[in-house]
Structures are given as C-alpha cells and as structure tokens.
PDB file of N, CA and C in Angstrom:
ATOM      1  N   UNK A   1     -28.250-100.167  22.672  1.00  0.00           N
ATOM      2  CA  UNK A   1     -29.150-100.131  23.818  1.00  0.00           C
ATOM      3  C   UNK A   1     -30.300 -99.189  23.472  1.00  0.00           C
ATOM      4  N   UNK A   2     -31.427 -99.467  23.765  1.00  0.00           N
ATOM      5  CA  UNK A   2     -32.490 -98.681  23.474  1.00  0.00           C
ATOM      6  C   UNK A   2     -32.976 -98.172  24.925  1.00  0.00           C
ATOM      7  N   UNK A   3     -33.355 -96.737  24.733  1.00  0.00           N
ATOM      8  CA  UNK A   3     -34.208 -96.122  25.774  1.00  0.00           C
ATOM      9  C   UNK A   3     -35.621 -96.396  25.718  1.00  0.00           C
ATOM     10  N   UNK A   4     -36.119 -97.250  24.411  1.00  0.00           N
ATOM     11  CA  UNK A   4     -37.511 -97.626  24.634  1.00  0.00           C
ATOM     12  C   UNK A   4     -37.591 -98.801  25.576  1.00  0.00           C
ATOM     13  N   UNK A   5     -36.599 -99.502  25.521  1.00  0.00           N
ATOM     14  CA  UNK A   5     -36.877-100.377  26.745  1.00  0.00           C
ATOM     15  C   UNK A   5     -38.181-100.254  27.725  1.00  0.00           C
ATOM     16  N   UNK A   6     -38.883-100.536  28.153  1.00  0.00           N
ATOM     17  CA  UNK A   6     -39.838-100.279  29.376  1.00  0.00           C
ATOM     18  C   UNK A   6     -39.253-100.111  31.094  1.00  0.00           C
ATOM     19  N   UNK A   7     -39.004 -99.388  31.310  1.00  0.00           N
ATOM     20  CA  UNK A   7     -38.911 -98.836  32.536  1.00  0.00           C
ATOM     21  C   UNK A   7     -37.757 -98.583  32.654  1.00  0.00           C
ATOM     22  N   UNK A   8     -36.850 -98.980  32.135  1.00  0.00           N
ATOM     23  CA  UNK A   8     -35.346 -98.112  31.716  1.00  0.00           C
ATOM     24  C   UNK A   8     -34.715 -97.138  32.343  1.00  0.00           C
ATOM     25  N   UNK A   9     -34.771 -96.198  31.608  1.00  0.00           N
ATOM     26  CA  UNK A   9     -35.046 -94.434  31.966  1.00  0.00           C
ATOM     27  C   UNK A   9     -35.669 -94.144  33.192  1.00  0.00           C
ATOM     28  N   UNK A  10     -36.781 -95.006  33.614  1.00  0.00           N
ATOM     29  CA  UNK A  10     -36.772 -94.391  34.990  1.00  0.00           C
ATOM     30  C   UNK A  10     -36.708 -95.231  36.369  1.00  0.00           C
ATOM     31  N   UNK A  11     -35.721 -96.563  35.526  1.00  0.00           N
ATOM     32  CA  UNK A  11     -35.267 -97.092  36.741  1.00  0.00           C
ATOM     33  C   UNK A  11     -33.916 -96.280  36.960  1.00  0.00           C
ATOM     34  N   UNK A  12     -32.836 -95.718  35.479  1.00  0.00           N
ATOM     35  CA  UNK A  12     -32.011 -94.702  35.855  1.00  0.00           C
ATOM     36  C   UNK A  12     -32.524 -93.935  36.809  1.00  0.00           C
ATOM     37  N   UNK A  13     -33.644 -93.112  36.327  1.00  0.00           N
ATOM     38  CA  UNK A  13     -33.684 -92.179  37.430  1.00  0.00           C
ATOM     39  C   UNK A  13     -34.048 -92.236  38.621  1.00  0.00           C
ATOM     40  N   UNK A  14     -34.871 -93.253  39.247  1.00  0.00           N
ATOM     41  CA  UNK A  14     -34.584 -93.830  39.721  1.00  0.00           C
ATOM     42  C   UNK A  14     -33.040 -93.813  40.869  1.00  0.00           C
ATOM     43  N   UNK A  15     -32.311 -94.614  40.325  1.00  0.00           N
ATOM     44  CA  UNK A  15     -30.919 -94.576  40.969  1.00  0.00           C
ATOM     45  C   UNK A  15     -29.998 -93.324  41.374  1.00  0.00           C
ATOM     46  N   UNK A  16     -30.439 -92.751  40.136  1.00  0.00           N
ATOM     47  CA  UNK A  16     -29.683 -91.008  40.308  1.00  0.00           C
ATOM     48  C   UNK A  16     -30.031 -90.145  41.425  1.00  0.00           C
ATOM     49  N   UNK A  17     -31.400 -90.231  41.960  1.00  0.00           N
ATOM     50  CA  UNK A  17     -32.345 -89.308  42.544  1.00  0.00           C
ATOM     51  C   UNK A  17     -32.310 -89.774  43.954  1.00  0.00           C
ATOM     52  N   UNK A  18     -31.743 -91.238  44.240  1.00  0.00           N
ATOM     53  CA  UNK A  18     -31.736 -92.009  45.370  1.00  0.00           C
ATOM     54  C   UNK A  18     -31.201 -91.339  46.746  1.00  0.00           C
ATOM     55  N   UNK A  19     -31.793 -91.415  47.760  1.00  0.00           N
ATOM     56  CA  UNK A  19     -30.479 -90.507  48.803  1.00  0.00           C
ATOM     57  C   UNK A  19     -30.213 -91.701  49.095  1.00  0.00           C
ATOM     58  N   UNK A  20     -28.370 -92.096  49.561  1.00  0.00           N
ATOM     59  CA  UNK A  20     -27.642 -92.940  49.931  1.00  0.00           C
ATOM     60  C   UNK A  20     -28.195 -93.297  51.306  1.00  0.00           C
ATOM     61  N   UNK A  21     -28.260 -94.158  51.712  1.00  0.00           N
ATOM     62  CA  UNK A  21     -28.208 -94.738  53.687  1.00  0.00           C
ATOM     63  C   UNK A  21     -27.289 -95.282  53.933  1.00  0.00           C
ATOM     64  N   UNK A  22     -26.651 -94.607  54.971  1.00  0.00           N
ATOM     65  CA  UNK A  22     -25.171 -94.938  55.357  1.00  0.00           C
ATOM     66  C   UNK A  22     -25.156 -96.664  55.870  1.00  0.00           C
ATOM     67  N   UNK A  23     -25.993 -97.481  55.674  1.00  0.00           N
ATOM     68  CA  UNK A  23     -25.437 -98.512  55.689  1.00  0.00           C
ATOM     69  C   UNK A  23     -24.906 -99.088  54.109  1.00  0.00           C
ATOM     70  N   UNK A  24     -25.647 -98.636  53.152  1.00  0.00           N
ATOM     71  CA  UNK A  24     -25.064 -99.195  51.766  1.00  0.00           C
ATOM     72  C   UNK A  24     -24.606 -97.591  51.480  1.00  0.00           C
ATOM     73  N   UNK A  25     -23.674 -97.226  51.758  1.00  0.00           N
ATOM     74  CA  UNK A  25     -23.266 -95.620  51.348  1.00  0.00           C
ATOM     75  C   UNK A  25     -22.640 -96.279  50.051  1.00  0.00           C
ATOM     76  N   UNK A  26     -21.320 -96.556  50.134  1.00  0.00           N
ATOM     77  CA  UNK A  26     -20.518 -97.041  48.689  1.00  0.00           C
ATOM     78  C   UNK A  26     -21.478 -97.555  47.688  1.00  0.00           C
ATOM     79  N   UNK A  27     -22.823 -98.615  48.353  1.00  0.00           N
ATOM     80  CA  UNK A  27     -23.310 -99.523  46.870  1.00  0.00           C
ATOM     81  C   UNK A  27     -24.219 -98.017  46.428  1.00  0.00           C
ATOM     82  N   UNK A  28     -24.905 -97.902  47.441  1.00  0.00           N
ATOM     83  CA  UNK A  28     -25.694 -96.669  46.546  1.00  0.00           C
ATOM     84  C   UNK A  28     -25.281 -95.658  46.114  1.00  0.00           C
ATOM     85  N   UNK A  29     -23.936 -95.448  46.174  1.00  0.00           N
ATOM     86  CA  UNK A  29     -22.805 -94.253  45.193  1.00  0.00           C
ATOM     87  C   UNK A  29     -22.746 -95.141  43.867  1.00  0.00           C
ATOM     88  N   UNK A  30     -22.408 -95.943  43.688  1.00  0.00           N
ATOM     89  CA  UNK A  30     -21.663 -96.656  42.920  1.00  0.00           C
ATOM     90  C   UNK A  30     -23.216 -97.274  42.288  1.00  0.00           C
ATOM     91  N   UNK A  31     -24.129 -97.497  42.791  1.00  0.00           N
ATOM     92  CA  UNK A  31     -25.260 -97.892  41.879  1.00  0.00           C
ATOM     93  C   UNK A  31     -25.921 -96.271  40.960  1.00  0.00           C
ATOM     94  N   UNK A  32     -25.517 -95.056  41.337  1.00  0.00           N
ATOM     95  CA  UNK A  32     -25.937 -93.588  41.318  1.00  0.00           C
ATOM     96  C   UNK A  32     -24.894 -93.402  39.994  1.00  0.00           C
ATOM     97  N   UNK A  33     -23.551 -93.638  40.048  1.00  0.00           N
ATOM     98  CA  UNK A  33     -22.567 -93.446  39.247  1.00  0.00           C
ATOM     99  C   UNK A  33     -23.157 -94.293  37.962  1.00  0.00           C
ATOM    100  N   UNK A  34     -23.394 -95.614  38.188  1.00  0.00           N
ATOM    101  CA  UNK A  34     -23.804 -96.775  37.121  1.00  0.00           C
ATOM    102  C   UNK A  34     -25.294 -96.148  36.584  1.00  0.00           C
ATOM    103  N   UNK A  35     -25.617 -95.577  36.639  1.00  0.00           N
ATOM    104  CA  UNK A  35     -27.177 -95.675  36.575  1.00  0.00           C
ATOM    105  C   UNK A  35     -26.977 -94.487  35.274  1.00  0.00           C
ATOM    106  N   UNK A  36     -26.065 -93.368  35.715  1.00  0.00           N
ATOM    107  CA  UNK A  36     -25.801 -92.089  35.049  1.00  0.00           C
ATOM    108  C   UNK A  36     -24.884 -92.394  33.895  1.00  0.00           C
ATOM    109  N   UNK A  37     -23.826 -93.856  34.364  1.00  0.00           N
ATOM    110  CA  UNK A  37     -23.381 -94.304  33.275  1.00  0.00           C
ATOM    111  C   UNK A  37     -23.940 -94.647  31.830  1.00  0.00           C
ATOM    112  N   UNK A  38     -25.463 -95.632  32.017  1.00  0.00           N
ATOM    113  CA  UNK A  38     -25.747 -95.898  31.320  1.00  0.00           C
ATOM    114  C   UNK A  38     -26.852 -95.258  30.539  1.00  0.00           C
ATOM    115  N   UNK A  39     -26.808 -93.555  31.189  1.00  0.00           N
ATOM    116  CA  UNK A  39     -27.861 -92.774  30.463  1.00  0.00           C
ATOM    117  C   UNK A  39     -26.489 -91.980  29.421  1.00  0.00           C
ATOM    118  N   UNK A  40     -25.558 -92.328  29.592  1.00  0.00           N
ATOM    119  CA  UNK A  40     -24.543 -91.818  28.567  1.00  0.00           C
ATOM    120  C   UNK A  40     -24.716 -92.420  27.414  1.00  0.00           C
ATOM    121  N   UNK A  41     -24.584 -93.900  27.714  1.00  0.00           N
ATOM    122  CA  UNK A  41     -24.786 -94.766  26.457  1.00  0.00           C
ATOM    123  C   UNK A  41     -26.094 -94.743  25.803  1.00  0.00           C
ATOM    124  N   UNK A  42     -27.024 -94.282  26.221  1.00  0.00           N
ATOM    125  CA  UNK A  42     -28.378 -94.262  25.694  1.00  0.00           C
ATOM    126  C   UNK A  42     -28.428 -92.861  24.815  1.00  0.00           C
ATOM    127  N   UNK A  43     -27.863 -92.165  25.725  1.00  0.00           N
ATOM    128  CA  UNK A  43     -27.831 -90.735  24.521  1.00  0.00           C
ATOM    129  C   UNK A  43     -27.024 -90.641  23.758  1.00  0.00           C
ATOM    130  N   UNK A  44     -25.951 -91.628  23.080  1.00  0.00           N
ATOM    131  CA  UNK A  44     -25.120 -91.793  22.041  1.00  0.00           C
ATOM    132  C   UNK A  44     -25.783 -92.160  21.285  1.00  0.00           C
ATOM    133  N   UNK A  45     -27.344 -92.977  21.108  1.00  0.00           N
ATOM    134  CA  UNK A  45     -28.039 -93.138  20.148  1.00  0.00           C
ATOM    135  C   UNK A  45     -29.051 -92.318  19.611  1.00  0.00           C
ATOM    136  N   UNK A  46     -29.131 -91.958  18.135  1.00  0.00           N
ATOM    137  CA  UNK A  46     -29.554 -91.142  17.804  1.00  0.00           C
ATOM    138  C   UNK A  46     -31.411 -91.350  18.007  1.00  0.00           C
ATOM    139  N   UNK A  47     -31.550 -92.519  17.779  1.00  0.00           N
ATOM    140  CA  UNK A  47     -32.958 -93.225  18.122  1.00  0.00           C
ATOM    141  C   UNK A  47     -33.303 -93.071  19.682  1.00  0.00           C
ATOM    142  N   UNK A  48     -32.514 -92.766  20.345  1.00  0.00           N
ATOM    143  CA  UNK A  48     -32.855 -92.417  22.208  1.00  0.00           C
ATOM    144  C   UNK A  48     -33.575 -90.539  22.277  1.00  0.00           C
ATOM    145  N   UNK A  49     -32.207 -89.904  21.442  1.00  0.00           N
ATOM    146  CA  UNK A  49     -32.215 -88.633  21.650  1.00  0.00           C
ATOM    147  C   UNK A  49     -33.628 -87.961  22.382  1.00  0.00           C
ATOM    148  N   UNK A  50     -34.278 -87.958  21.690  1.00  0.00           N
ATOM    149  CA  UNK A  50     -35.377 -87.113  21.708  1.00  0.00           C
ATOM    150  C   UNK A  50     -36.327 -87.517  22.632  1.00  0.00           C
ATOM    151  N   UNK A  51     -36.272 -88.933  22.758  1.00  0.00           N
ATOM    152  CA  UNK A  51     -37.653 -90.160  23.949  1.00  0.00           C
ATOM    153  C   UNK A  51     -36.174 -89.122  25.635  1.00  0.00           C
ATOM    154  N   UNK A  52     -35.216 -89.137  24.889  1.00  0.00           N
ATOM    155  CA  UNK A  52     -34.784 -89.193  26.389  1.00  0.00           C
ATOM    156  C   UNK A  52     -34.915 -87.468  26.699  1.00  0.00           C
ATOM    157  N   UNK A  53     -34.977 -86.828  25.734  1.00  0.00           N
ATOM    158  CA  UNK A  53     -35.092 -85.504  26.290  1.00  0.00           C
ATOM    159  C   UNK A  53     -35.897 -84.952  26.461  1.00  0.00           C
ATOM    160  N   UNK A  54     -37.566 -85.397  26.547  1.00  0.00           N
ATOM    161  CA  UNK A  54     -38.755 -85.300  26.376  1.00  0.00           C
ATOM    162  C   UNK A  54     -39.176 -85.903  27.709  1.00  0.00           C
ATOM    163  N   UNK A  55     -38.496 -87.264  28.272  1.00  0.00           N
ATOM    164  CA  UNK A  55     -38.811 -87.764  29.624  1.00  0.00           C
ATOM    165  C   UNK A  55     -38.559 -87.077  30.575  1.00  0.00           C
ATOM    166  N   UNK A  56     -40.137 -87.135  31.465  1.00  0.00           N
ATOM    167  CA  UNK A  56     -40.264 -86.226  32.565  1.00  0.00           C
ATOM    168  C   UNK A  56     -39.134 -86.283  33.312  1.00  0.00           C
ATOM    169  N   UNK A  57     -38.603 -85.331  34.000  1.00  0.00           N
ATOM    170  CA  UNK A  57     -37.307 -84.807  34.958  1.00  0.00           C
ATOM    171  C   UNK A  57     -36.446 -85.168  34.605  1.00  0.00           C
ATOM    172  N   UNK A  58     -35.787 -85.959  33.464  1.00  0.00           N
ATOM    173  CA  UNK A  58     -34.487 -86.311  33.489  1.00  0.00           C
ATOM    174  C   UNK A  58     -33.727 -85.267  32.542  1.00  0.00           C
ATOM    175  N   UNK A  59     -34.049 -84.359  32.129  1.00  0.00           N
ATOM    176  CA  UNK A  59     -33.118 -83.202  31.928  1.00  0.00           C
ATOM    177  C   UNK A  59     -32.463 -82.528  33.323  1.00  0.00           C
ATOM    178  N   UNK A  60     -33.863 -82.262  33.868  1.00  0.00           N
ATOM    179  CA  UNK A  60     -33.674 -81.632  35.110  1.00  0.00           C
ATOM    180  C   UNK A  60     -32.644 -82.283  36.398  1.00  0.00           C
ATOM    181  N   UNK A  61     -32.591 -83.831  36.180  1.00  0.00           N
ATOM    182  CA  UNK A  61     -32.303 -84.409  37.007  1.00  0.00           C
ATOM    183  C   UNK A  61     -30.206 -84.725  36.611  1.00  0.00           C
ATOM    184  N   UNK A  62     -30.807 -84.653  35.367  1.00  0.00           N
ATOM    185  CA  UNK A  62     -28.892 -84.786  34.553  1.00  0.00           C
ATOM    186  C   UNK A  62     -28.184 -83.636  34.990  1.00  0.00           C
ATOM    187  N   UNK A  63     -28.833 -82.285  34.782  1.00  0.00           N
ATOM    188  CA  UNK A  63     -28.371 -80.965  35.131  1.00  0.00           C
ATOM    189  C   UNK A  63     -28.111 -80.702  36.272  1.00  0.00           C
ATOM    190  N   UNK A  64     -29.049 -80.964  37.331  1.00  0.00           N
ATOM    191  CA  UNK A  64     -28.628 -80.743  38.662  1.00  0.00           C
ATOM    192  C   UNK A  64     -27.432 -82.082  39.247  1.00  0.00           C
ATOM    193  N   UNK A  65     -27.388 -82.578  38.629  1.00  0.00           N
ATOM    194  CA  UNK A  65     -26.213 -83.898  38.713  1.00  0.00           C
ATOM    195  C   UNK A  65     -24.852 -83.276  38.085  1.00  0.00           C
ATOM    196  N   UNK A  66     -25.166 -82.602  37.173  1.00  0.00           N
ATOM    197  CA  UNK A  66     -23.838 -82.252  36.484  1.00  0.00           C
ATOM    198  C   UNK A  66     -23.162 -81.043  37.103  1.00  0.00           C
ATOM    199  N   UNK A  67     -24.035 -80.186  37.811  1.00  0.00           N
ATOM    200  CA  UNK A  67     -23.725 -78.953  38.481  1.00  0.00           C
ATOM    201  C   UNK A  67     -23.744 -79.032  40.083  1.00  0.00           C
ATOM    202  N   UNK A  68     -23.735 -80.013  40.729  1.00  0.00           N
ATOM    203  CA  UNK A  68     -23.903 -80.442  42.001  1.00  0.00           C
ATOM    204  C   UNK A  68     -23.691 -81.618  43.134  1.00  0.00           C
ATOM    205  N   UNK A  69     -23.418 -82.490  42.519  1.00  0.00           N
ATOM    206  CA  UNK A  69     -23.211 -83.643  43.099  1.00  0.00           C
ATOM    207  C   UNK A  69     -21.989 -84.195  43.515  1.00  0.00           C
ATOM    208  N   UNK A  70     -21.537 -84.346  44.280  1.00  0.00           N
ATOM    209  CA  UNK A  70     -20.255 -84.359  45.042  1.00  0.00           C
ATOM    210  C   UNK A  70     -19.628 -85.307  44.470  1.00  0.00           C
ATOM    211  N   UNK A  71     -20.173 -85.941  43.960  1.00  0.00           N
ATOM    212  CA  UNK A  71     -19.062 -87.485  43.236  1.00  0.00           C
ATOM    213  C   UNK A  71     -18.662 -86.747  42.037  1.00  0.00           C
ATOM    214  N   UNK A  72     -17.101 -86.810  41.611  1.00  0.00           N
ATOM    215  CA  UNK A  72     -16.775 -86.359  40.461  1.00  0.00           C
ATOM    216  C   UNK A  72     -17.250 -87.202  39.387  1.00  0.00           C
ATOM    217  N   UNK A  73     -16.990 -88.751  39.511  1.00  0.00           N
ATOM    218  CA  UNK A  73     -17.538 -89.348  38.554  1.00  0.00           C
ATOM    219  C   UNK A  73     -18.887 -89.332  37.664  1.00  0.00           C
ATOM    220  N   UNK A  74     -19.629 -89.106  38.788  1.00  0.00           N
ATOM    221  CA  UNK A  74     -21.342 -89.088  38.499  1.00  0.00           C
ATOM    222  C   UNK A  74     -21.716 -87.579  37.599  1.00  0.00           C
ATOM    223  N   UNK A  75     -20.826 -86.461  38.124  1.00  0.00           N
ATOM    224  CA  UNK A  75     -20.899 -85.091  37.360  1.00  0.00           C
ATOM    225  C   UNK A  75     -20.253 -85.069  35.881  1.00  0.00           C
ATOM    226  N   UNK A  76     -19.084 -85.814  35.862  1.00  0.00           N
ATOM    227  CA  UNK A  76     -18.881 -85.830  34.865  1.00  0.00           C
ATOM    228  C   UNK A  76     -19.515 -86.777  33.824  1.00  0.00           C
ATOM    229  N   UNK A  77     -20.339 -87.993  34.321  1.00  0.00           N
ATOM    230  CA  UNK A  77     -20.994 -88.447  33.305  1.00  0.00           C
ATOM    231  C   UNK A  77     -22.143 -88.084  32.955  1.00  0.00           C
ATOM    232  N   UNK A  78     -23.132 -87.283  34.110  1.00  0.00           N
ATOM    233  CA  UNK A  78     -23.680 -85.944  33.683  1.00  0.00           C
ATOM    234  C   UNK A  78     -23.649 -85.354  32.565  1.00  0.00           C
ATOM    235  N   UNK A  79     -22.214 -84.850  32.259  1.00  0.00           N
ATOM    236  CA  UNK A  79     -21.902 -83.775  31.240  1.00  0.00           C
ATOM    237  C   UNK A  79     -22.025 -84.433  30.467  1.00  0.00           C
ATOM    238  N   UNK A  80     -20.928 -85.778  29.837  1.00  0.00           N
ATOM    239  CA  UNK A  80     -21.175 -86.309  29.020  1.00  0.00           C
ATOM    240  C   UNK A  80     -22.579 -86.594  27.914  1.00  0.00           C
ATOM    241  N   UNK A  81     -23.710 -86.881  29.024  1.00  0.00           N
ATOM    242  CA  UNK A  81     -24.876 -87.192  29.178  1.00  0.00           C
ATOM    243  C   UNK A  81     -25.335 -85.918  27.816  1.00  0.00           C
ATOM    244  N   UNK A  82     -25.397 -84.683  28.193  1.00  0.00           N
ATOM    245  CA  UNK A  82     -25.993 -83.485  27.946  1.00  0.00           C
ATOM    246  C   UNK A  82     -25.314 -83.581  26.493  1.00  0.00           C
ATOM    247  N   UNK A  83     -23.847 -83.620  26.607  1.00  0.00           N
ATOM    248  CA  UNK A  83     -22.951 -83.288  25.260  1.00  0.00           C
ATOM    249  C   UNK A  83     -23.349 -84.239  24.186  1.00  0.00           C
ATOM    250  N   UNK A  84     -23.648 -85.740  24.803  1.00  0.00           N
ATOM    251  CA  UNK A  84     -24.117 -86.731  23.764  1.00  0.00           C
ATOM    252  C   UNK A  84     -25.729 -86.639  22.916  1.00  0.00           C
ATOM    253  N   UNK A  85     -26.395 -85.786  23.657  1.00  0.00           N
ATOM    254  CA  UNK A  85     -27.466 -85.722  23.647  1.00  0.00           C
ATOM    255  C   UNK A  85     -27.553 -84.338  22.417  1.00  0.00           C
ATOM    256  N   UNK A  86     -26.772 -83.697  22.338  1.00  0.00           N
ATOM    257  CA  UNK A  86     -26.962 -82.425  21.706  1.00  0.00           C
ATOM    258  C   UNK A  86     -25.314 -82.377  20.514  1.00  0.00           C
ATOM    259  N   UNK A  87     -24.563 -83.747  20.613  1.00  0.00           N
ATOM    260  CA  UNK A  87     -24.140 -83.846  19.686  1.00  0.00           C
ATOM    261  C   UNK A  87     -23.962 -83.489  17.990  1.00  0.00           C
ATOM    262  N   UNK A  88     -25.416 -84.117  17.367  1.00  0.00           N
ATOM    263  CA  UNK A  88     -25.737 -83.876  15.723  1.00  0.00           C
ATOM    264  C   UNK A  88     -26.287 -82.402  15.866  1.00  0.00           C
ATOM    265  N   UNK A  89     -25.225 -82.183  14.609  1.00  0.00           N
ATOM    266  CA  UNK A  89     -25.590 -80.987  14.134  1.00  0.00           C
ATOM    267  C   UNK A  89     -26.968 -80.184  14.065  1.00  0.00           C
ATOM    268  N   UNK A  90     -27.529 -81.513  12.744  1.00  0.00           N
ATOM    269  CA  UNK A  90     -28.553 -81.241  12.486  1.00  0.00           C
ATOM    270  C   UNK A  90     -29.863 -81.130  13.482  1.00  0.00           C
ATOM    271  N   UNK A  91     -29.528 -81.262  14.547  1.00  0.00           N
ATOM    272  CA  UNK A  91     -30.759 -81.362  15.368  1.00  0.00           C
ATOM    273  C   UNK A  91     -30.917 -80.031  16.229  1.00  0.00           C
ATOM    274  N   UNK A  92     -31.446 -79.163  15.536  1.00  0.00           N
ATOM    275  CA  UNK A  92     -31.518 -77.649  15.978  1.00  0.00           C
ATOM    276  C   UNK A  92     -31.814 -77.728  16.909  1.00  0.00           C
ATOM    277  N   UNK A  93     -33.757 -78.380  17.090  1.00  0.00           N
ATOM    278  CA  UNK A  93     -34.540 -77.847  18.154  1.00  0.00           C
ATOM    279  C   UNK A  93     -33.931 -78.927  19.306  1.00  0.00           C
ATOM    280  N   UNK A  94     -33.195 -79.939  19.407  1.00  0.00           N
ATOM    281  CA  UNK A  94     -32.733 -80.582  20.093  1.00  0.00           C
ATOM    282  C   UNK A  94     -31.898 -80.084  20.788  1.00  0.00           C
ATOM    283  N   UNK A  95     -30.620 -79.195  20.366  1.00  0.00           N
ATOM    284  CA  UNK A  95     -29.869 -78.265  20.131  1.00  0.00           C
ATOM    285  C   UNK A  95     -30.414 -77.176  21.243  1.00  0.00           C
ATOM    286  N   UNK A  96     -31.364 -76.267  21.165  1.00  0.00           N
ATOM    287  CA  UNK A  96     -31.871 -75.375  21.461  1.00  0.00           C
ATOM    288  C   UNK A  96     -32.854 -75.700  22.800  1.00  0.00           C
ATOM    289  N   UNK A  97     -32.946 -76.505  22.996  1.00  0.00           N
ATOM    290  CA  UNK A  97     -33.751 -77.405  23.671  1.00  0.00           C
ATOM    291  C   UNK A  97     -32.915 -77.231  24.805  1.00  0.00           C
ATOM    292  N   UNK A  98     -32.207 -78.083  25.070  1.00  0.00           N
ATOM    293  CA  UNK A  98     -30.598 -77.740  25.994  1.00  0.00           C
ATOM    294  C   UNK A  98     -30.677 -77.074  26.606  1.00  0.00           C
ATOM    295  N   UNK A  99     -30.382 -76.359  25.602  1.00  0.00           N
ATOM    296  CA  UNK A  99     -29.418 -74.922  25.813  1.00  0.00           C
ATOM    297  C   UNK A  99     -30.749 -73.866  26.709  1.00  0.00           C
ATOM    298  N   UNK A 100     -31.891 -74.338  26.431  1.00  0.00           N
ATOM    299  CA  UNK A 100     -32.966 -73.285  27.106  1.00  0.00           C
ATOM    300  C   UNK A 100     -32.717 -73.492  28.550  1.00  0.00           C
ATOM    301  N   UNK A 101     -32.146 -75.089  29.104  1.00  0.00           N
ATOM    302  CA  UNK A 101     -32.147 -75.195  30.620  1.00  0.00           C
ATOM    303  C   UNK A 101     -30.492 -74.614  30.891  1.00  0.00           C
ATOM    304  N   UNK A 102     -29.683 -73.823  30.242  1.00  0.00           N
ATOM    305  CA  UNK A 102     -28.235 -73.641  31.165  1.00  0.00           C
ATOM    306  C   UNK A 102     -28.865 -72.092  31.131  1.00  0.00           C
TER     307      UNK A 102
END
C-alpha cells in the first residue's frame, strides 16, 4: 500500500479527527478504528515512512490518539502506528524525530 496514493493520508485523517453523531455512533467508531488501522499498514513501509511523518498533523493527530482516546482499539493502533514508523534502525533522524514529540 502506498501513502503516495492521492488523498489517502488525509482521508485517514480525516476519519481519526471525526467527532462521532450519536446517530452513526458505532459506524463512526469503527470507521475511526479502520482509518488508524490502515495508517499502521502504511507505516510498515519503508517508502511511506518519511511522506507520512512529514504530513501536516498526523503525528500530532496519532499521538493524541494513542494517549487519549477512549477506544482501546484505536489507541493501540496508534502505538503501533508510531512503533512502525520508527522501527529501522538506521533511520536516526526519523528516530529522533519521534521521539522530539513524547
């Protein structure tokens, strides 16, 4: 899966950032959970890494998801999110990058 896709990334964010309306409460949990899902799979690629950590708010938006959001599911794919992203070794400033927002 590529994060170059066109509008991708911020149809995720998009979904993440959404406030629920209690008439679709469950779909818009469950579209919030999916959305964060598939920024997991995007940061398993090493070709995403950097387009995705460079895109406006979605550090900001993964972090406050991972440290806040009442759905366990959605926090923990959060984390995932961050850990996949800062995975390779070799990627110092990627690495460091991170680590400047905890």
């Amino acid at each position: 899966m590529s994060a170059q896709q066109q509008g991708l990334v911020d149809a995720c964010l998009y979904h993440t950032t959404k406030k629920p309306l209690t008439v679709d409460y469950d779909d818009e949990i469950s579209s919030r959970v999916d959305a964060i899902a598939v920024m997991v799979n995007l940061a398993c690629a090493e070709e995403n890494k950097i387009m995705l950590v460079y895109h406006p708010g979605l550090l900001d938006v993964v972090i406050n998801i991972s440290n806040h959001d009442p759905i366990d599911e959605a926090r923990e794919h959060a984390a995932i999110v961050l850990m996949n992203l800062v995975r390779e070794q070799h990627r110092k400033s990627l690495t460091s990058m991170v680590q400047f927002f905890f």
